[in-house]
Protein backbone atom coordinates (compact mmCIF):
# COMPACT_ATOMS: atom_id res chain seq x y z
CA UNK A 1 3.81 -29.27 -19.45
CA UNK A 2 4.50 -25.98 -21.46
CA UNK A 3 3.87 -23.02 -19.17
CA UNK A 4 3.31 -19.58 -20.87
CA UNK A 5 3.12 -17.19 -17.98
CA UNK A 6 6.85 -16.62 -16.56
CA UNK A 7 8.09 -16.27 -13.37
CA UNK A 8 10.61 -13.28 -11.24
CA UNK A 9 11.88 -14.40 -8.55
CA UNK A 10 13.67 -11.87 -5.65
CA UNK A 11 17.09 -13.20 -4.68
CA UNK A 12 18.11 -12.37 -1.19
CA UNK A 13 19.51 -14.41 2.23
CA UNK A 14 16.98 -17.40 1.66
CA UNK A 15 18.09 -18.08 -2.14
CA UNK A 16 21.67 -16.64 -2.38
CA UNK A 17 23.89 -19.59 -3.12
CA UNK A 18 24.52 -21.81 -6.55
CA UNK A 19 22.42 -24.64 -5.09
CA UNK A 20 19.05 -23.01 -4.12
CA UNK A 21 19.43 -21.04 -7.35
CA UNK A 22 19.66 -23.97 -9.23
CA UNK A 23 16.78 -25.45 -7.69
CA UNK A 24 15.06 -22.35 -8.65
CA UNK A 25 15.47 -22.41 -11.97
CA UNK A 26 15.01 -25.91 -12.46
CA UNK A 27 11.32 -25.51 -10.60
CA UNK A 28 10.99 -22.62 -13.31
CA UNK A 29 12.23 -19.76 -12.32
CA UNK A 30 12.76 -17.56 -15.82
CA UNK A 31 13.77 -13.87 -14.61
CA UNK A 32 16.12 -13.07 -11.44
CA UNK A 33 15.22 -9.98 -9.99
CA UNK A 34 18.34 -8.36 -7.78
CA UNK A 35 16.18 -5.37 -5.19
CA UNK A 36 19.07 -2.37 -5.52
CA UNK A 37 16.94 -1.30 -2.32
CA UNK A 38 19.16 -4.00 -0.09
CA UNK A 39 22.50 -4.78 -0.06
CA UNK A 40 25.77 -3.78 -1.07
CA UNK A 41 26.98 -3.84 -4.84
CA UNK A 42 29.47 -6.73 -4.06
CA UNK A 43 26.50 -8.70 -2.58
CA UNK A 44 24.67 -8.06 -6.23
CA UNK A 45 27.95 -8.68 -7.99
CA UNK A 46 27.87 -12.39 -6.45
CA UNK A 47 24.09 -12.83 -6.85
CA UNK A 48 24.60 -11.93 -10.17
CA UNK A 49 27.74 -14.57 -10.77
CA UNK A 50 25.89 -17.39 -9.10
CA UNK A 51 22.82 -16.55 -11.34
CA UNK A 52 24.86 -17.18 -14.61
CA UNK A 53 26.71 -20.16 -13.34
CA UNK A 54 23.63 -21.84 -12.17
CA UNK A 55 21.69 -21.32 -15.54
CA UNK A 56 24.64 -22.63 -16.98
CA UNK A 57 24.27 -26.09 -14.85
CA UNK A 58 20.41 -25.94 -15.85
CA UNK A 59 21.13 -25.40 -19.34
CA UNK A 60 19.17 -22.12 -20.51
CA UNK A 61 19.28 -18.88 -20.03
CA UNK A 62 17.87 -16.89 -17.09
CA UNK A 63 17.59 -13.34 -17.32
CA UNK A 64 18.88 -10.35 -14.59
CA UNK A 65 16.47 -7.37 -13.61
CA UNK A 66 17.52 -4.77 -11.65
CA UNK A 67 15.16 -3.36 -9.73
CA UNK A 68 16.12 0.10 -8.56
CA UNK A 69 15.28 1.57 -4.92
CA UNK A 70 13.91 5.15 -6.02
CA UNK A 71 12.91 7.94 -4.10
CA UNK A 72 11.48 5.94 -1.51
CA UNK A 73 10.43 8.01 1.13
CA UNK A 74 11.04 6.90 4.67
CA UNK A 75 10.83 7.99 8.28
CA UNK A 76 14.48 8.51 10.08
CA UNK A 77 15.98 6.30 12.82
CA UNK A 78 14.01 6.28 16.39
CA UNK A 79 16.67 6.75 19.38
CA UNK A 80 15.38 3.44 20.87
CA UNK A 81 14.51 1.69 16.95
CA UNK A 82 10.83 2.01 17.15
CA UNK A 83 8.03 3.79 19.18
CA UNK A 84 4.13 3.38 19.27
CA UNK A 85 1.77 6.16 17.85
CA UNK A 86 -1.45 6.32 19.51
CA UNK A 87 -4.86 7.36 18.04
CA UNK A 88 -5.66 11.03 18.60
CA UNK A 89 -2.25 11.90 19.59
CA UNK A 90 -0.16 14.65 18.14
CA UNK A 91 3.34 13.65 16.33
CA UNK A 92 5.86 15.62 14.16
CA UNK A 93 7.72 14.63 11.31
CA UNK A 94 10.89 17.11 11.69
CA UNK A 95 13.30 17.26 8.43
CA UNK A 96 15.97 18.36 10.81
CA UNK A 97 15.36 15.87 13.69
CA UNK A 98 18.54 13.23 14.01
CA UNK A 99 16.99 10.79 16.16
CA UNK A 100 13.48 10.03 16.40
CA UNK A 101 11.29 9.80 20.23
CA UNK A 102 7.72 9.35 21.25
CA UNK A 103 6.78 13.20 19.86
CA UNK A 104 8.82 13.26 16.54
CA UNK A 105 10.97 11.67 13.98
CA UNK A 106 13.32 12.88 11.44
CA UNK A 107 13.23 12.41 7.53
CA UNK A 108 14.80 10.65 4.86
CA UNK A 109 13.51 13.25 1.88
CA UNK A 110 14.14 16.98 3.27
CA UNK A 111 11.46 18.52 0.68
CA UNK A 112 8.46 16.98 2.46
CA UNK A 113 7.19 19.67 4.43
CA UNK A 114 6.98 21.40 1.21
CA UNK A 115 4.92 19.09 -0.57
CA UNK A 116 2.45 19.42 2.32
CA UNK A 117 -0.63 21.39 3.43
CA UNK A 118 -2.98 21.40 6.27
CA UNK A 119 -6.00 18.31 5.69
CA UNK A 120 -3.06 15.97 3.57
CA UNK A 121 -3.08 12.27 5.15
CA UNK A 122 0.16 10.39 4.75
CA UNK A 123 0.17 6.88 5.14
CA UNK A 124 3.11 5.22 7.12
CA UNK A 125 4.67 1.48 6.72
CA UNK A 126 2.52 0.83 3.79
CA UNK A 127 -0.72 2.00 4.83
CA UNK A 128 -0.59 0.33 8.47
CA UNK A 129 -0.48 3.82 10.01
CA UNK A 130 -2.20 6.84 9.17
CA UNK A 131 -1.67 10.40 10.20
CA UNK A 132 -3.57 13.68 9.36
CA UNK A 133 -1.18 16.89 8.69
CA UNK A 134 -2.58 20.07 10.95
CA UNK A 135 -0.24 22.25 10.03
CA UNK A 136 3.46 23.00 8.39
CA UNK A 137 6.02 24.69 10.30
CA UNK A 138 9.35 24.84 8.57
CA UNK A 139 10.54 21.92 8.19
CA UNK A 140 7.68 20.44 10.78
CA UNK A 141 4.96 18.16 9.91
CA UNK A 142 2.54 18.46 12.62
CA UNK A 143 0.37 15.88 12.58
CA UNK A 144 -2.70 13.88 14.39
CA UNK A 145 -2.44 10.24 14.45
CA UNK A 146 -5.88 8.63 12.98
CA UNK A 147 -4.42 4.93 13.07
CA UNK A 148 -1.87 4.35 15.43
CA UNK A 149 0.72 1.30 15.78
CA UNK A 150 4.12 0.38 16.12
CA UNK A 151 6.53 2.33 14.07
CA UNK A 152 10.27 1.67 13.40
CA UNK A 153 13.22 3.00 11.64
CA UNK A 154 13.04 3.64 8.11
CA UNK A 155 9.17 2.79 6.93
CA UNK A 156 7.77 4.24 4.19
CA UNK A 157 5.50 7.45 3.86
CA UNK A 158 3.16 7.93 0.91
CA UNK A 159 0.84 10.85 0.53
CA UNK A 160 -2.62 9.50 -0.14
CA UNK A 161 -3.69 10.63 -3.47
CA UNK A 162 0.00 10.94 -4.59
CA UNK A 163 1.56 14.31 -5.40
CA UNK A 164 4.53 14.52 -4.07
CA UNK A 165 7.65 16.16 -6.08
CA UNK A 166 10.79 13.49 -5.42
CA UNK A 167 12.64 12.56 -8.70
CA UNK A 168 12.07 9.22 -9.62
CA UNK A 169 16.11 8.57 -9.90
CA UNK A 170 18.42 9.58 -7.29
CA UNK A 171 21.68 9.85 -6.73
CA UNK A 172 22.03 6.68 -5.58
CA UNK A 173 20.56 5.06 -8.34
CA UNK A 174 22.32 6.41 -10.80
CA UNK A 175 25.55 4.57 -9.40
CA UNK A 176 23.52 1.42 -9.22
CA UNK A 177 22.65 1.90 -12.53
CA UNK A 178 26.42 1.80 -13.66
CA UNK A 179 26.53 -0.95 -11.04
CA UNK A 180 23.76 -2.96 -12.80
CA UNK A 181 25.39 -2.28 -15.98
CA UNK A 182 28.84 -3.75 -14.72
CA UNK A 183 27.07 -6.98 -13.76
CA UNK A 184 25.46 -7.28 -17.20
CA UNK A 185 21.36 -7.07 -16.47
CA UNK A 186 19.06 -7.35 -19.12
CA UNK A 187 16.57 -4.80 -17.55
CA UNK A 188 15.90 -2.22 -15.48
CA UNK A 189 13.22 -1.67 -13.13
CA UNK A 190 12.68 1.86 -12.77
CA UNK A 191 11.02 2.91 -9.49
CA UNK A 192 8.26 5.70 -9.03
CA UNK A 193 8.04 7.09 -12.30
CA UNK A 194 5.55 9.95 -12.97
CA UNK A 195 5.83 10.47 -16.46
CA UNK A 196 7.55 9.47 -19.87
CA UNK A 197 10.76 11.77 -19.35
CA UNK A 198 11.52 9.71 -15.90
CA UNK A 199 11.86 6.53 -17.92
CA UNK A 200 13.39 7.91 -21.31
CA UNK A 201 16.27 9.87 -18.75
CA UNK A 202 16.37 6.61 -17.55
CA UNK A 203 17.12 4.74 -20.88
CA UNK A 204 19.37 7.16 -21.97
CA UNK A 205 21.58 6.35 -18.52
CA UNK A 206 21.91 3.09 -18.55
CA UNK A 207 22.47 3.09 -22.42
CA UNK A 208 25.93 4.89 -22.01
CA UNK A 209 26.25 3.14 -18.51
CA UNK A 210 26.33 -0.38 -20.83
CA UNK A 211 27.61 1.04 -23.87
CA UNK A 212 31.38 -0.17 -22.71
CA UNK A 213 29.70 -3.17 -22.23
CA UNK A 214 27.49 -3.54 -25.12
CA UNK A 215 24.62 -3.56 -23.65
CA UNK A 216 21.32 -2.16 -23.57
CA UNK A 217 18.99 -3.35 -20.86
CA UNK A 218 15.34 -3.24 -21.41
CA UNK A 219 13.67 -0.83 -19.65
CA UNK A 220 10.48 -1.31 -17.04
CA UNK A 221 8.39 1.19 -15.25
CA UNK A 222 6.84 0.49 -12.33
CA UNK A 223 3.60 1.75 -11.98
CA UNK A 224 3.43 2.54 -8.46
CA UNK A 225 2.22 6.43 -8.30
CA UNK A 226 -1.07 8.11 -8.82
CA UNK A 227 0.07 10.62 -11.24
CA UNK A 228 1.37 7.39 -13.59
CA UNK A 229 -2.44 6.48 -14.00
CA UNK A 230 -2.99 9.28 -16.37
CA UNK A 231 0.33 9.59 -17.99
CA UNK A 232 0.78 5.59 -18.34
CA UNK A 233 0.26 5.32 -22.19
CA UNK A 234 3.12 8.03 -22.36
CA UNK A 235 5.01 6.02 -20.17
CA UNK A 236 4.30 2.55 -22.11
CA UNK A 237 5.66 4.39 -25.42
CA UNK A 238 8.76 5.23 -23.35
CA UNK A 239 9.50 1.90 -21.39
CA UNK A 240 9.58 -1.47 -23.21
CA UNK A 241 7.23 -3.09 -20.04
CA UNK A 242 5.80 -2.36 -16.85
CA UNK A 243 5.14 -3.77 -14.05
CA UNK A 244 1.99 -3.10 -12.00
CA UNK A 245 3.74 -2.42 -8.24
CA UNK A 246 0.76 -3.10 -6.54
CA UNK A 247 1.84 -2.43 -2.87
CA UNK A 248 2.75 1.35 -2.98
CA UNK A 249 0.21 1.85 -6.05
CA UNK A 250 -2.38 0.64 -3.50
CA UNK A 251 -1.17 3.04 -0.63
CA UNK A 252 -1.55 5.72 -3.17
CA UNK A 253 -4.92 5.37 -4.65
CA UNK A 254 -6.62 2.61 -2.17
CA UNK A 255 -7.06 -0.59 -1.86
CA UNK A 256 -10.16 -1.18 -3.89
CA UNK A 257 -8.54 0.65 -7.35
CA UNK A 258 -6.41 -1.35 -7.30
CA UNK A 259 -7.65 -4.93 -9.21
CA UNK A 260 -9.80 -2.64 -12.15
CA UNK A 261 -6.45 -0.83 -12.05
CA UNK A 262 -4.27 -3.84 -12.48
CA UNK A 263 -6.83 -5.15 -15.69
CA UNK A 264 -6.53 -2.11 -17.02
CA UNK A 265 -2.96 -1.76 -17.27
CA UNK A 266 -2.58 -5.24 -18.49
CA UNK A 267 -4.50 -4.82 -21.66
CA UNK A 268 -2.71 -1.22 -22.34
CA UNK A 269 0.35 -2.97 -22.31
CA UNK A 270 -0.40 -6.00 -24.49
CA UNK A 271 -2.23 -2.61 -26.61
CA UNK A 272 0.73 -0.88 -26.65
CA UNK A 273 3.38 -4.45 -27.63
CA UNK A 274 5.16 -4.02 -24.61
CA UNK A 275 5.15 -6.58 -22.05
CA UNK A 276 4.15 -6.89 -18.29
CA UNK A 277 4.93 -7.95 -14.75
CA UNK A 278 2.36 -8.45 -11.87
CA UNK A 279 4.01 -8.00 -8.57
CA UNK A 280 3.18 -7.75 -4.64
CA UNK A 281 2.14 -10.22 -2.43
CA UNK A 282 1.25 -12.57 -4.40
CA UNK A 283 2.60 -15.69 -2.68
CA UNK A 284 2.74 -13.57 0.83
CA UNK A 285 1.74 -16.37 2.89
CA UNK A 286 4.54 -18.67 1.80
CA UNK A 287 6.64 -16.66 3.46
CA UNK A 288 6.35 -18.87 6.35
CA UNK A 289 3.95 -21.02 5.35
CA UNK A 290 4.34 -24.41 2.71
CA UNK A 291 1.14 -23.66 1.05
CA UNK A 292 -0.32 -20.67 0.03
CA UNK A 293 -4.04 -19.21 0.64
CA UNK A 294 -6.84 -19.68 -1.63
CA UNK A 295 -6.81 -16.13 -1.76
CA UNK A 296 -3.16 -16.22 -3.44
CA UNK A 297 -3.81 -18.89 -5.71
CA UNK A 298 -6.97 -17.08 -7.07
CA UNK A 299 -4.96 -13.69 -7.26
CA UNK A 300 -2.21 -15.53 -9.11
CA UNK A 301 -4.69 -17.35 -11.74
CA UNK A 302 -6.25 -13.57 -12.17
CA UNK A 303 -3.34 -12.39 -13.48
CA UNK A 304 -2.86 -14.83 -15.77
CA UNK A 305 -6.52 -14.48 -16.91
CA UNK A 306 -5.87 -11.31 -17.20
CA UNK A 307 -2.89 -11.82 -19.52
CA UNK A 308 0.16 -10.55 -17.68
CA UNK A 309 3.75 -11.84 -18.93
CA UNK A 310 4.93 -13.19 -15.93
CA UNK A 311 4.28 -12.94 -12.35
CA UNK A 312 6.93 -12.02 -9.45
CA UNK A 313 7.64 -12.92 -5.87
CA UNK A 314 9.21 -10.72 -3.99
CA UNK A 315 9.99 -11.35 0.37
CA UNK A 316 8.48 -15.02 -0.92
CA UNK A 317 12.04 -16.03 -2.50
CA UNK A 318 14.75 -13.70 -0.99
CA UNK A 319 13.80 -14.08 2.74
CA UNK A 320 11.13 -16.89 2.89
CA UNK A 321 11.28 -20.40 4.01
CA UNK A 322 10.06 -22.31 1.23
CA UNK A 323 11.63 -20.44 -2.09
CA UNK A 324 11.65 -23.51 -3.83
CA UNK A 325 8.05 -25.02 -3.03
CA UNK A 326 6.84 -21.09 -3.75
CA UNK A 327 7.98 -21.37 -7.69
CA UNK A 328 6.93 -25.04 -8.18
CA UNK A 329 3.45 -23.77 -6.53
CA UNK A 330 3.70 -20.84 -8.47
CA UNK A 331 4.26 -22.64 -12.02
CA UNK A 332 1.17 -25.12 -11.27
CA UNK A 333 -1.15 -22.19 -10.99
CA UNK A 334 0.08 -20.24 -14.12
CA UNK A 335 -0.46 -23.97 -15.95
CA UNK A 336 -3.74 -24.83 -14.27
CA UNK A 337 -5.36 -21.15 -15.34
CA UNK A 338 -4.01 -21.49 -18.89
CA UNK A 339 -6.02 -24.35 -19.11
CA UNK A 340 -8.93 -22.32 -19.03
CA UNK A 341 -8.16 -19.37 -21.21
CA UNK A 342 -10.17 -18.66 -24.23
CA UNK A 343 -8.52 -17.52 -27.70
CA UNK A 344 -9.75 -14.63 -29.00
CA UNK A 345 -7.28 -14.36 -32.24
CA UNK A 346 -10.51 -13.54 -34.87
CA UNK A 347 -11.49 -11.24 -32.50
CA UNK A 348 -8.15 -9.48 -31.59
CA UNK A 349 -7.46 -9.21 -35.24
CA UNK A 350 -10.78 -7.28 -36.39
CA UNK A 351 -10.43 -3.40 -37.29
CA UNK A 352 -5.98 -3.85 -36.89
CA UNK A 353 -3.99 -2.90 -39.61
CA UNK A 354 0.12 -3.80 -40.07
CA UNK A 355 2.17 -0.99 -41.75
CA UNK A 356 5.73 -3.42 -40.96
CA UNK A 357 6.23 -6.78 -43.09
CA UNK A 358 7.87 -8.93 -39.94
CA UNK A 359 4.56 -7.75 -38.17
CA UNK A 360 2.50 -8.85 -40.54
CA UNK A 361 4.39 -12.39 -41.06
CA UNK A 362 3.93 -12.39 -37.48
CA UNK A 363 0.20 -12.09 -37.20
CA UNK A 364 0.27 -14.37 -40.00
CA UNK A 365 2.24 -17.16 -38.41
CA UNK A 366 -0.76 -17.01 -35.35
CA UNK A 367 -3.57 -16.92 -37.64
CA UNK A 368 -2.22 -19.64 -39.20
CA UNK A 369 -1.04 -22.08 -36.56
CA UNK A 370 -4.01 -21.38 -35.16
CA UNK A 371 -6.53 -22.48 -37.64
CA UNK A 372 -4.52 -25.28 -38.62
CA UNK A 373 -3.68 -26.78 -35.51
CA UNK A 374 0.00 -26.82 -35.45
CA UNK A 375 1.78 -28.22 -32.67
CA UNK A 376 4.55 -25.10 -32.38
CA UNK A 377 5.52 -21.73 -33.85
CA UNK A 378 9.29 -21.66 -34.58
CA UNK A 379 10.24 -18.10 -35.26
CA UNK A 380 14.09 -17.80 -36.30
CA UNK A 381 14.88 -13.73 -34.68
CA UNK A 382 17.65 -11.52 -34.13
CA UNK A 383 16.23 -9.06 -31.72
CA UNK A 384 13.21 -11.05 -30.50
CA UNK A 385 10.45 -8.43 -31.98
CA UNK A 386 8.94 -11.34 -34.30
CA UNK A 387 8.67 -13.43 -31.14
CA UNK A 388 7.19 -10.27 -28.86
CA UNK A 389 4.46 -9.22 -31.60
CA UNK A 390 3.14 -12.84 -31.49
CA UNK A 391 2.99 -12.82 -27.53
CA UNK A 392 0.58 -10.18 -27.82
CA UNK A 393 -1.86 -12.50 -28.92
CA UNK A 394 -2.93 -15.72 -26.94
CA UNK A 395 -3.00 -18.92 -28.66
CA UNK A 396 -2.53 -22.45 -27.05
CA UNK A 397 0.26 -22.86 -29.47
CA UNK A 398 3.62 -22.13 -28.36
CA UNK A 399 6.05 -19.72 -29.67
CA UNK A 400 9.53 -20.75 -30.02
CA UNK A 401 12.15 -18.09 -30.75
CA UNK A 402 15.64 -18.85 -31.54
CA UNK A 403 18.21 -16.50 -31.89
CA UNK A 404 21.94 -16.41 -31.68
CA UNK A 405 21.86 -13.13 -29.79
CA UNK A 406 22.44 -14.47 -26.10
CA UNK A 407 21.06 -10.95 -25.11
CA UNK A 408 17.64 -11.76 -27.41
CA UNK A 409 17.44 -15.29 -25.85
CA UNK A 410 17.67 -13.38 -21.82
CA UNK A 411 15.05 -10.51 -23.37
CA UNK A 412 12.71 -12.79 -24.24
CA UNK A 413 12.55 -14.60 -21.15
CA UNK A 414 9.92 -11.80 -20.06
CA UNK A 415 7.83 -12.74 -23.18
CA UNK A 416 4.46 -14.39 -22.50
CA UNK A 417 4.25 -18.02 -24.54
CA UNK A 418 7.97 -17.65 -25.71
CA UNK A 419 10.17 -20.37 -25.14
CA UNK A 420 13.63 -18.60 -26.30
CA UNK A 421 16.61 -20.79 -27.42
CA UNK A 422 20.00 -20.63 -28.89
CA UNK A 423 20.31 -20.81 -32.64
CA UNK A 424 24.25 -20.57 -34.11
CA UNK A 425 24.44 -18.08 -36.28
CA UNK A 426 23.80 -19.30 -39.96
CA UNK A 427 23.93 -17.49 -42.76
CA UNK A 428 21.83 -20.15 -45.35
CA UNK A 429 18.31 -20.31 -44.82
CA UNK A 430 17.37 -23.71 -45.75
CA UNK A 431 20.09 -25.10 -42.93
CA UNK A 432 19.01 -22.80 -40.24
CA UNK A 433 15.34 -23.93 -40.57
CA UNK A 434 16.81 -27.40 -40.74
CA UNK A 435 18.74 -26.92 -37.27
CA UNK A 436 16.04 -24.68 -35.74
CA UNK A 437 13.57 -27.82 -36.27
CA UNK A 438 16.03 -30.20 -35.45
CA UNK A 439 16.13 -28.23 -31.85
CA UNK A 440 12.41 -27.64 -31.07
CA UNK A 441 12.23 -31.58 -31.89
CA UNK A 442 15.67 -32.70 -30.13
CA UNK A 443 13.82 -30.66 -26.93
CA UNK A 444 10.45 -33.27 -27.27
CA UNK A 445 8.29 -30.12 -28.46
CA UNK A 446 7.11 -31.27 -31.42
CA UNK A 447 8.00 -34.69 -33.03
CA UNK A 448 7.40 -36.88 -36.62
CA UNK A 449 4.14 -35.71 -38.32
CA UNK A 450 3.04 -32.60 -36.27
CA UNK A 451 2.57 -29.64 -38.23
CA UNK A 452 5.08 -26.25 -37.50
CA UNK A 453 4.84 -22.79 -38.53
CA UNK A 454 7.97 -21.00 -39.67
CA UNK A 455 9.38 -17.73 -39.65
CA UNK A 456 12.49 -16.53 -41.22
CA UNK A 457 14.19 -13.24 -42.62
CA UNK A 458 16.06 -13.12 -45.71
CA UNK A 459 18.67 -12.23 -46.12
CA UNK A 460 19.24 -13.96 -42.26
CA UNK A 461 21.20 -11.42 -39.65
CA UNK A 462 19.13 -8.38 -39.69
CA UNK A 463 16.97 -7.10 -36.80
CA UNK A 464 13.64 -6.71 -37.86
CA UNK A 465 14.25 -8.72 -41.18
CA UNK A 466 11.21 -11.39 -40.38
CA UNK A 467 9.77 -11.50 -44.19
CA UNK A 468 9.04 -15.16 -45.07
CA UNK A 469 6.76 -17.82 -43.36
CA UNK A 470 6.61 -21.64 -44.13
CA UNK A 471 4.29 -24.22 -42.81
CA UNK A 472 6.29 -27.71 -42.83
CA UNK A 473 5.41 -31.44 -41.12
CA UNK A 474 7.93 -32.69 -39.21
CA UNK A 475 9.96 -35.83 -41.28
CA UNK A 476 8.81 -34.59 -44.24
CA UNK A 477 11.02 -32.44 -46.76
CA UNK A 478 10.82 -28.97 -47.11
């Protein structure tokens, strides 16, 4: 069954070695994601090798994401690893503090207290514990606990509302940038960015981090602040996805914002052509459990209602039991709630205007297959912008992009409806479409009789050449 919605997976201790990788991908796995916010850069360097070798056992390619740690902001260490706040008692958050107690606890960030005034509420371990600033003293944060609980070393703080001044790319991930660069990713996640700048510094990083290389990664924001909300169409222009990071974005703004938010962002991004992740939680259960909740499987089919490009697990595949059973489940939903979905191509297309002539062949090659029932699209692509201006669009015909750009065939493994294969590099038309048939046919996609749109750039070899489109039955001559 063709699924369009892909998958990210989180690698980690559960799913680290060739063989539960290749069971991974073979359950349908389509995007590794390696979290720069755990281990070393030899552990990613491995990850990374057992990644490639396993896609090459499965036979396709599997794309890389680094996901970089940010300027998370976290308590300090607690002298005996954790201690328990109690409602309506006082506590201090101390910059200078080296070991944490029952009274205080030091800080990760120094600049906090200055980010701070008197009626702020910060929100510790992702929301579980909230505390009420009184006063600034210094570098003291003197506080009054509202919601008390256990807290250990190193949890999060977020200011409710947002606000706070850290750079979205630290020190630290600036070497894990050159890091991720080394290991040949195909994107970057970028943590906590407030604004277009964050992401286009970004870019221009790990550009001359891959140039030696040649690479350039494909950059994703993670929309996890409250001062992206209003700058995110600024920040879609700058990034080539996103990726709605619902668990901070939720300690930010609440809860409840959170699902309008997550629709909202969704249809900017297919807006804007840039593509989209759903993340957090979304399997949570499966951590431990071999099922998931109802809950789950209804926020997973959302998303895909919604329209997102793919979906991600995160603590479900690095550290969970079942990392296996979570993508097979996983896959099932995404193919169940495509069932369902509605086309709305006349629609879409109303009041939209193409200034670009592989855009418009695009567009053309949907309208097209659409209205005449064809069994497969079969767009022939050097960079893989043919294929991501028809994922825009949903269609229960699928899009198959082939390219002889290895890099193209990883990129669009993030594309919604794409099914991205290798193509040798031909410079005659007539012989590529021959082969490129030949493959989507060879791979039981389409077979004798069905109808197939085709797209094709002449002269063949140059990015954003699409400029022809032919409609062919398969056995017949073209």
């Amino acid at each position: 069954m063709h699924r369009a919605t892909k998958i990210v997976a989180t690698v980690g201790p559960a799913s680290s070695t060739p063989e539960i990788l290749l069971q991974m991908i073979q359950a349908g796995l389509d995007v590794v994601r390696l979290n720069f916010s755990h281990g070393t850069a030899d552990d990613h360097r491995q990850r990374a090798e057992y990644v490639r070798e396993a896609a090459r056992q499965a036979g396709r390619e599997v794309a890389i994401m680094a996901d970089l740690q940010g300027p998370k902001i976290r308590v300090g260490k607690f002298e005996n690893g954790r201690t328990t706040l109690v409602t309506g008692n006082p506590f201090i958050l101390d910059a200078e503090c080296e070991l944490g107690n029952d009274e205080r606890v030091g800080l990760d960030y120094k600049d906090l207290p200055r980010d701070l005034k008197p009626g702020d509420v910060l929100l510790l371990n992702d929301g579980l514990i909230v505390l009420n600033v009184q006063r600034v003293i210094g570098q003291e944060i003197h506080t009054i606990v509202k919601i008390g609980g256990e807290l250990s070393n190193n949890k999060g703080i977020n200011r409710q509302g947002g606000g706070l001044s850290a750079p979205a790319l630290t020190a630290k991930d600036m070497e894990d940038i050159r890091t991720a660069m080394s290991l040949g990713v195909d994107f970057i996640a970028v943590s906590f960015p407030k604004n277009a700048t964050d992401m286009e510094m970004a870019r221009q990083l790990a550009n001359i981090a891959g140039a030696p290389y040649g690479i350039k990664p494909k950059m994703i924001a993670k929309i996890e602040r409250a001062e992206a909300i209003p700058a995110l169409q600024g920040i879609l222009d700058a990034s080539d996805g996103i990726m709605v990071a619902r668990g901070d974005l939720a300690v930010e703004v609440g809860n409840a914002a959170v699902p309008a938010l997550q629709k909202r962002m969704i249809r900017m991004a297919r807006e804007s052509n840039k593509f989209v992740i759903t993340a957090t939680q979304m399997m949570e259960s499966m951590i431990h459990a071999p099922v998931p909740t109802r809950a789950e499987v209804s926020d997973v089919a959302n998303a895909v209602l919604d329209g997102t490009d793919a979906v991600m697990l995160s603590a479900e595949s690095a550290a969970g039991k079942y990392p296996v059973q979570t993508i097979e489940t996983m896959a099932a939903i995404c193919v169940e709630a495509e069932k369902s979905e509605q086309s709305e191509l006349d629609k879409d297309f109303l009041d939209r205007t193409f200034t670009r002539i592989d855009q418009s062949i695009a567009m053309g090659a949907l309208f097209t297959a659409y209205h005449l029932g064809a069994k497969a699209i079969v767009a022939l692509t050097e960079s893989g912008s043919t294929a991501l201006w028809m994922s825009r669009h949903w269609t229960h015909v699928p899009i198959f992009a082939l390219t002889p750009r290895v890099g193209s065939e990883r990129a669009m493994a993030l594309y919604r409806n794409v099914t991205s294969l290798h193509l040798d590099t031909n410079t005659d038309r007539d012989t590529a479409l021959q082969q490129a048939l030949e493959t989507v046919v060879g791979k039981g996609y389409a077979s004798h009789g069905d109808m197939v749109v085709l797209t094709v750039g002449e002269p063949m070899g140059q990015a954003g050449g699409t400029n022809t489109l032919k409609i062919v039955r398969v056995g017949e001559p073209y």
